[in-house]
C-alpha atoms as a PDB file:
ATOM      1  CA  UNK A   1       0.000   0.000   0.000  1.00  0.00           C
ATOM      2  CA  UNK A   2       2.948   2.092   0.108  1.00  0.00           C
ATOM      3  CA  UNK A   3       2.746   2.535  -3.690  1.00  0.00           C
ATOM      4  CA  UNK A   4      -0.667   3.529  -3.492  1.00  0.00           C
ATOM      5  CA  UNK A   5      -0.167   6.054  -0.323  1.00  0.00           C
ATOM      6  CA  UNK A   6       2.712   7.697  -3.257  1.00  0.00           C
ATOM      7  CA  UNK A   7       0.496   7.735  -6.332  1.00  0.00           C
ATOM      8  CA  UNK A   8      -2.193   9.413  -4.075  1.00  0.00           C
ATOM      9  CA  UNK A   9       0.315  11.981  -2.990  1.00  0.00           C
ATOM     10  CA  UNK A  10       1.097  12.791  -6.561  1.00  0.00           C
ATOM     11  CA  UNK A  11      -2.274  12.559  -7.536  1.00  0.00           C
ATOM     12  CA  UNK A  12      -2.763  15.761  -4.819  1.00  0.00           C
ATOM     13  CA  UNK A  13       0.105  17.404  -6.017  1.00  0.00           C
ATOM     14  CA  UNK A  14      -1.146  17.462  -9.766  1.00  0.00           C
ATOM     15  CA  UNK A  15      -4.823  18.442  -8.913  1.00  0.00           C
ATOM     16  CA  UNK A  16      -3.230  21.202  -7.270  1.00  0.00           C
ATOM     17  CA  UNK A  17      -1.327  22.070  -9.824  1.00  0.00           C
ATOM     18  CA  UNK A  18      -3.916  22.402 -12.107  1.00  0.00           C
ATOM     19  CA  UNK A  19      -5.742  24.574  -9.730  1.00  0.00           C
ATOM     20  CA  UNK A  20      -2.240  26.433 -10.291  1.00  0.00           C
ATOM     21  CA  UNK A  21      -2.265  26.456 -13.908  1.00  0.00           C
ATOM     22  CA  UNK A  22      -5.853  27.757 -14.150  1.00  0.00           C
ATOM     23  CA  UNK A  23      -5.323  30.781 -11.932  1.00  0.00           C
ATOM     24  CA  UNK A  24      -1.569  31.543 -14.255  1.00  0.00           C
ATOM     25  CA  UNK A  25      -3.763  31.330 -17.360  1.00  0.00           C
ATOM     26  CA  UNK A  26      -6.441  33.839 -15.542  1.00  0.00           C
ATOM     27  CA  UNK A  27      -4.719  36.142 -13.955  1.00  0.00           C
ATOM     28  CA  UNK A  28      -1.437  36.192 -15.994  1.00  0.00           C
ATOM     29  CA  UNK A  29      -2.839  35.491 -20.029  1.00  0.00           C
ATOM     30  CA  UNK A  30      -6.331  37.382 -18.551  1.00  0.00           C
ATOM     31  CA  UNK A  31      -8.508  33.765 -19.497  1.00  0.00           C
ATOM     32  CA  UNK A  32     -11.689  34.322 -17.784  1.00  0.00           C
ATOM     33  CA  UNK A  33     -12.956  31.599 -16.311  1.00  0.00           C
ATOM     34  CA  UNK A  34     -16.889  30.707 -17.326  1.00  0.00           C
ATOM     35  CA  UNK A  35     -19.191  28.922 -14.818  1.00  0.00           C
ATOM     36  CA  UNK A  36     -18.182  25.334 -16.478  1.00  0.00           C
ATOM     37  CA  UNK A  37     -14.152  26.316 -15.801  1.00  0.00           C
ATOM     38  CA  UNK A  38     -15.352  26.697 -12.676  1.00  0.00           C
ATOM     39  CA  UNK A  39     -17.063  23.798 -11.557  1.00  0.00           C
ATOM     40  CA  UNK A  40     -13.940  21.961 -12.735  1.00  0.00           C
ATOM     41  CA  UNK A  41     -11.571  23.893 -10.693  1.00  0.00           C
ATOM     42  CA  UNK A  42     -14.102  22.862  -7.603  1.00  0.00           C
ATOM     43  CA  UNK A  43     -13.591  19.308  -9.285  1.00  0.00           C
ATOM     44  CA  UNK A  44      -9.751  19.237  -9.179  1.00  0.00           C
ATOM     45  CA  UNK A  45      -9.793  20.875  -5.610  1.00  0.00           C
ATOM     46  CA  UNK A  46     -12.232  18.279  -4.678  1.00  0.00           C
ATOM     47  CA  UNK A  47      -9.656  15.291  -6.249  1.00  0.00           C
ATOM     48  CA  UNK A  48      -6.546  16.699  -4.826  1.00  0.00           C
ATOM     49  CA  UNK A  49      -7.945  17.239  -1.030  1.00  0.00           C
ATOM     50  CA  UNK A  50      -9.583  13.578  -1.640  1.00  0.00           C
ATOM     51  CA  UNK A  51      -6.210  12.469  -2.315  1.00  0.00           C
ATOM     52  CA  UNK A  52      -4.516  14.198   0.202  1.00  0.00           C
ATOM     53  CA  UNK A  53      -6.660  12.979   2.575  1.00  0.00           C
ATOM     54  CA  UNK A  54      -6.882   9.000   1.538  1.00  0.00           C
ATOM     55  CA  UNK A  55      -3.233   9.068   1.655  1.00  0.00           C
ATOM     56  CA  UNK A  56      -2.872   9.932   5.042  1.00  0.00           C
ATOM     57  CA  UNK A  57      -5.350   7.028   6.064  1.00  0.00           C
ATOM     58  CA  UNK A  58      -4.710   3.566   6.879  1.00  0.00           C
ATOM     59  CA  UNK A  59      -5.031   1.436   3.222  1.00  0.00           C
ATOM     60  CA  UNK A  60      -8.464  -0.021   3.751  1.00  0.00           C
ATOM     61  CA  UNK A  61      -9.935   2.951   3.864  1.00  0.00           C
ATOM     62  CA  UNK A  62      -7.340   4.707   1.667  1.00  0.00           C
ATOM     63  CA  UNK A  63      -8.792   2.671  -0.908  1.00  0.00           C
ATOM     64  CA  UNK A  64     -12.378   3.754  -0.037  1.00  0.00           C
ATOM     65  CA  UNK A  65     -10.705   7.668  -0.240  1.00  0.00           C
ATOM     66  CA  UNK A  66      -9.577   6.633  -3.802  1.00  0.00           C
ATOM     67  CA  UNK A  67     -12.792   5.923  -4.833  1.00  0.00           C
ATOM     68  CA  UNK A  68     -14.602   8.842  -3.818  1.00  0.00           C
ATOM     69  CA  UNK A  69     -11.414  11.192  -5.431  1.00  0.00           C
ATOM     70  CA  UNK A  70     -12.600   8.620  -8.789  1.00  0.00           C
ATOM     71  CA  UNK A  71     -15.860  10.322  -8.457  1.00  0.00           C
ATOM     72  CA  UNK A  72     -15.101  13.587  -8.427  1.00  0.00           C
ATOM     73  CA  UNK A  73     -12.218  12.590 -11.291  1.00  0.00           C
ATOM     74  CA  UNK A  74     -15.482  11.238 -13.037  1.00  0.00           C
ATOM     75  CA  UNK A  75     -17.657  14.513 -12.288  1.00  0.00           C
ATOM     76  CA  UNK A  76     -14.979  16.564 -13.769  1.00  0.00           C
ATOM     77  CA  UNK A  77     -14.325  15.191 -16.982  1.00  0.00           C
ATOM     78  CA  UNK A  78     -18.140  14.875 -17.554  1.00  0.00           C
ATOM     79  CA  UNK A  79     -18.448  18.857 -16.799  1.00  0.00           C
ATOM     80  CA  UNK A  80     -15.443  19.123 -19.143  1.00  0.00           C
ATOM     81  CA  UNK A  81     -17.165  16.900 -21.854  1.00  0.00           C
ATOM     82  CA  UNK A  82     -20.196  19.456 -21.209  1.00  0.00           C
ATOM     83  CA  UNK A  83     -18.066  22.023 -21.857  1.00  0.00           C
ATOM     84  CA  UNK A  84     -16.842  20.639 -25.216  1.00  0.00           C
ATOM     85  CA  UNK A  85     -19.942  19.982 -26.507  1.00  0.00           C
ATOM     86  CA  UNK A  86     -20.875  23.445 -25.614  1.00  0.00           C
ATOM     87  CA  UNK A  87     -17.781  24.626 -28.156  1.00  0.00           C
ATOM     88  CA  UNK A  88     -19.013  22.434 -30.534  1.00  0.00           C
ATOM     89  CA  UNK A  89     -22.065  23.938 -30.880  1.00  0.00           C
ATOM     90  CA  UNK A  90     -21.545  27.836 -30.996  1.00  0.00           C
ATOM     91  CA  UNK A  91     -25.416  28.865 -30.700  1.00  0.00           C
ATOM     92  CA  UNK A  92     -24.964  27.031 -27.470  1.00  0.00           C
ATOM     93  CA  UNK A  93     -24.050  28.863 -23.978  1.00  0.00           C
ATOM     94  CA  UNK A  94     -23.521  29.067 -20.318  1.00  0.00           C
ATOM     95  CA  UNK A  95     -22.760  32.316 -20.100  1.00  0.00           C
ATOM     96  CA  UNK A  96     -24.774  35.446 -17.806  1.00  0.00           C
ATOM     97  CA  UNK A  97     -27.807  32.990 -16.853  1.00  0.00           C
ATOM     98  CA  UNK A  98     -28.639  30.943 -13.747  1.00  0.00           C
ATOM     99  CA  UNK A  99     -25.662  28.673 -13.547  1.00  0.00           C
ATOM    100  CA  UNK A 100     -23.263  31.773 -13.178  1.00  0.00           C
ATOM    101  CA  UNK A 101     -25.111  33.196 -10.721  1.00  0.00           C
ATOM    102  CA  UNK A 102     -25.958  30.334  -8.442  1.00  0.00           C
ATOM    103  CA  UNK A 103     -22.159  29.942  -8.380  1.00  0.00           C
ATOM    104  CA  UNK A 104     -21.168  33.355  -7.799  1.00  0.00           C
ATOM    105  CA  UNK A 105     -23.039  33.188  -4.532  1.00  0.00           C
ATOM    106  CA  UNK A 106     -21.758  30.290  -3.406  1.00  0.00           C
ATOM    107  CA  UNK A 107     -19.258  31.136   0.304  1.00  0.00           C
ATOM    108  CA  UNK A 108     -16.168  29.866  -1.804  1.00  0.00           C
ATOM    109  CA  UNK A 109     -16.959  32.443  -4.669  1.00  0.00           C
ATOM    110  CA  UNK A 110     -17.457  34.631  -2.230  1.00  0.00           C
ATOM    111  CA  UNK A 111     -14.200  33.663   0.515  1.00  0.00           C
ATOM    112  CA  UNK A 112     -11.879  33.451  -2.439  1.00  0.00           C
ATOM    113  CA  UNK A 113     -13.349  35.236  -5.684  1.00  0.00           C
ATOM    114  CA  UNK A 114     -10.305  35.160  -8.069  1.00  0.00           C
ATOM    115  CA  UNK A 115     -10.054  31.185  -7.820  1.00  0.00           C
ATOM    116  CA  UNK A 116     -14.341  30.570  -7.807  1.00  0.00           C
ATOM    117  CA  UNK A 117     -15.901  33.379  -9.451  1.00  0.00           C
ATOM    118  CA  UNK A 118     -16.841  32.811 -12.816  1.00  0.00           C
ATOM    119  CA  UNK A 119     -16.640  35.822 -14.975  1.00  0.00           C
ATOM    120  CA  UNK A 120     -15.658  34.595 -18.760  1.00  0.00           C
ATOM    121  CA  UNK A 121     -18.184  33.021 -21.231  1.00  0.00           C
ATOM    122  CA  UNK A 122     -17.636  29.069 -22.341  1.00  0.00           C
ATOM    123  CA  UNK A 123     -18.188  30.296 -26.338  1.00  0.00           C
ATOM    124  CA  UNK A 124     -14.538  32.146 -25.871  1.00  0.00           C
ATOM    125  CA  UNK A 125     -12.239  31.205 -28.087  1.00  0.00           C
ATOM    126  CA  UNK A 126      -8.933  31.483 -26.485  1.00  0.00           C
ATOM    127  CA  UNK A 127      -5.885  30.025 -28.414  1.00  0.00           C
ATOM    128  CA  UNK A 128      -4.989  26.197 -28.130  1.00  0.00           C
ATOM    129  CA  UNK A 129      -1.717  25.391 -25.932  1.00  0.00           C
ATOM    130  CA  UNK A 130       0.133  23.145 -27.438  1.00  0.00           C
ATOM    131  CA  UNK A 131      -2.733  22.321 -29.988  1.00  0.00           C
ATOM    132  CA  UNK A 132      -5.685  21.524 -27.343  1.00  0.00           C
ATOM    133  CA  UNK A 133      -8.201  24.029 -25.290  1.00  0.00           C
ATOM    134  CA  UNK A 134      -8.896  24.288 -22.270  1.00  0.00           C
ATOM    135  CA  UNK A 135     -11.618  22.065 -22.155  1.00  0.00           C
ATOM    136  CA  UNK A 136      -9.557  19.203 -23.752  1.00  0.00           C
ATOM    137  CA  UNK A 137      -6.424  19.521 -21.175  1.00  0.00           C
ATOM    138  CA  UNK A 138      -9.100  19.555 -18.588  1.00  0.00           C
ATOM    139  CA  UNK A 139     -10.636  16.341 -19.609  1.00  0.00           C
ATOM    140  CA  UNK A 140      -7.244  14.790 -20.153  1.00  0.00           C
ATOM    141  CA  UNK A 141      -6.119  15.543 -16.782  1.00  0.00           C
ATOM    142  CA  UNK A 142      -9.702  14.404 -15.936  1.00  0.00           C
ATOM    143  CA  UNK A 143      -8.888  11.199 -17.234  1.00  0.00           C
ATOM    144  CA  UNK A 144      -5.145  10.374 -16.148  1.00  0.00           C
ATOM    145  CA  UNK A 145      -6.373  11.098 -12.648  1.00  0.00           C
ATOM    146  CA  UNK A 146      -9.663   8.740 -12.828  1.00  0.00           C
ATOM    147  CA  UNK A 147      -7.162   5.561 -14.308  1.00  0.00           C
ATOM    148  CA  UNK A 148      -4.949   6.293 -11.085  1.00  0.00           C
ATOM    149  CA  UNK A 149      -7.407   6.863  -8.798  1.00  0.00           C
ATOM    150  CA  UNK A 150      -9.580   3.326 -10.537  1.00  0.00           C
ATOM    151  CA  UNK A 151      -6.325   1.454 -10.471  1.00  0.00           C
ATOM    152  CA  UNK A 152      -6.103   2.305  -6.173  1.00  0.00           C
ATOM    153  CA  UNK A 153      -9.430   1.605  -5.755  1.00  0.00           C
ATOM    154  CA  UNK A 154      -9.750  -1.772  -7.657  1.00  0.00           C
ATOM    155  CA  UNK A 155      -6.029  -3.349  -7.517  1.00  0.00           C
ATOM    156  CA  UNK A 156      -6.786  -6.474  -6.040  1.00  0.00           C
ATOM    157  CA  UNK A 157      -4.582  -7.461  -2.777  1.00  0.00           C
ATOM    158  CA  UNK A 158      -2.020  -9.865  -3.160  1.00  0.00           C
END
């Protein structure tokens, strides 16, 4: 289980990371983050805190921690598949309507604005880095977490 305690260590570090990258690209390239960029920061600061967590806990119910960080791993990269289907379809948006504002009164939006409050529109078309969007990286990230996370949670004991 010592592997696993490690891999859920980096799993932390890299959610938080992420949580890192997003605030560089929105307060150093001015990205605005929309209500769906949002929902997936809460997701990778609900993964990496998961994580954190499960790796400080005895490996019975680190496993169980792994599993819950695979759901919000899972919630994530469905928002971000939201999110790309909203880009795919430009008469689509999330933009000024109910979903922005229920999350801009959330106490976290409100405790720490410049990492919860959503203030861009998901329609934006910033440029690619290093050939995907936002979205995509997202859902990658999404995904390399949930195969970690379902490999600690499902290994079989030996």
């Amino acid at each position: 289980m010592k592997s696993s305690k490690s891999i859920l260590f980096a799993l932390a570090v890299i959610a938080f990371a992420l949580i890192g990258a997003a605030l560089y690209l929105q307060l150093v390239e001015h990205m605005l983050p929309c209500p769906l960029c949002i929902m997936q920061r809460y997701a990778f600061l609900a993964v990496g805190v998961i994580c954190l967590i499960a790796a400080l806990l005895p490996p019975k119910a680190a496993r169980i921690g792994a599993g819950f960080g695979l759901l919000a791993a899972l919630a994530g990269a469905g928002v971000a598949i939201h999110h790309l289907w909203i880009l795919a379809h430009p008469g689509m948006s999330c933009g000024i309507d109910p979903l922005e504002t229920a999350l801009n009164k959330i106490f976290s939006a409100k405790l720490l604005p410049v990492l919860f409050k959503a203030d861009g529109m998901c329609t934006a078309d910033y440029a690619p880095i290093l050939g995907l969007s936002i979205p995509q990286w997202s859902l990658t990230w999404f995904v390399i977490l949930a195969i970690a996370l379902g490999y600690i949670t499902f290994k079989r004991k030996r």
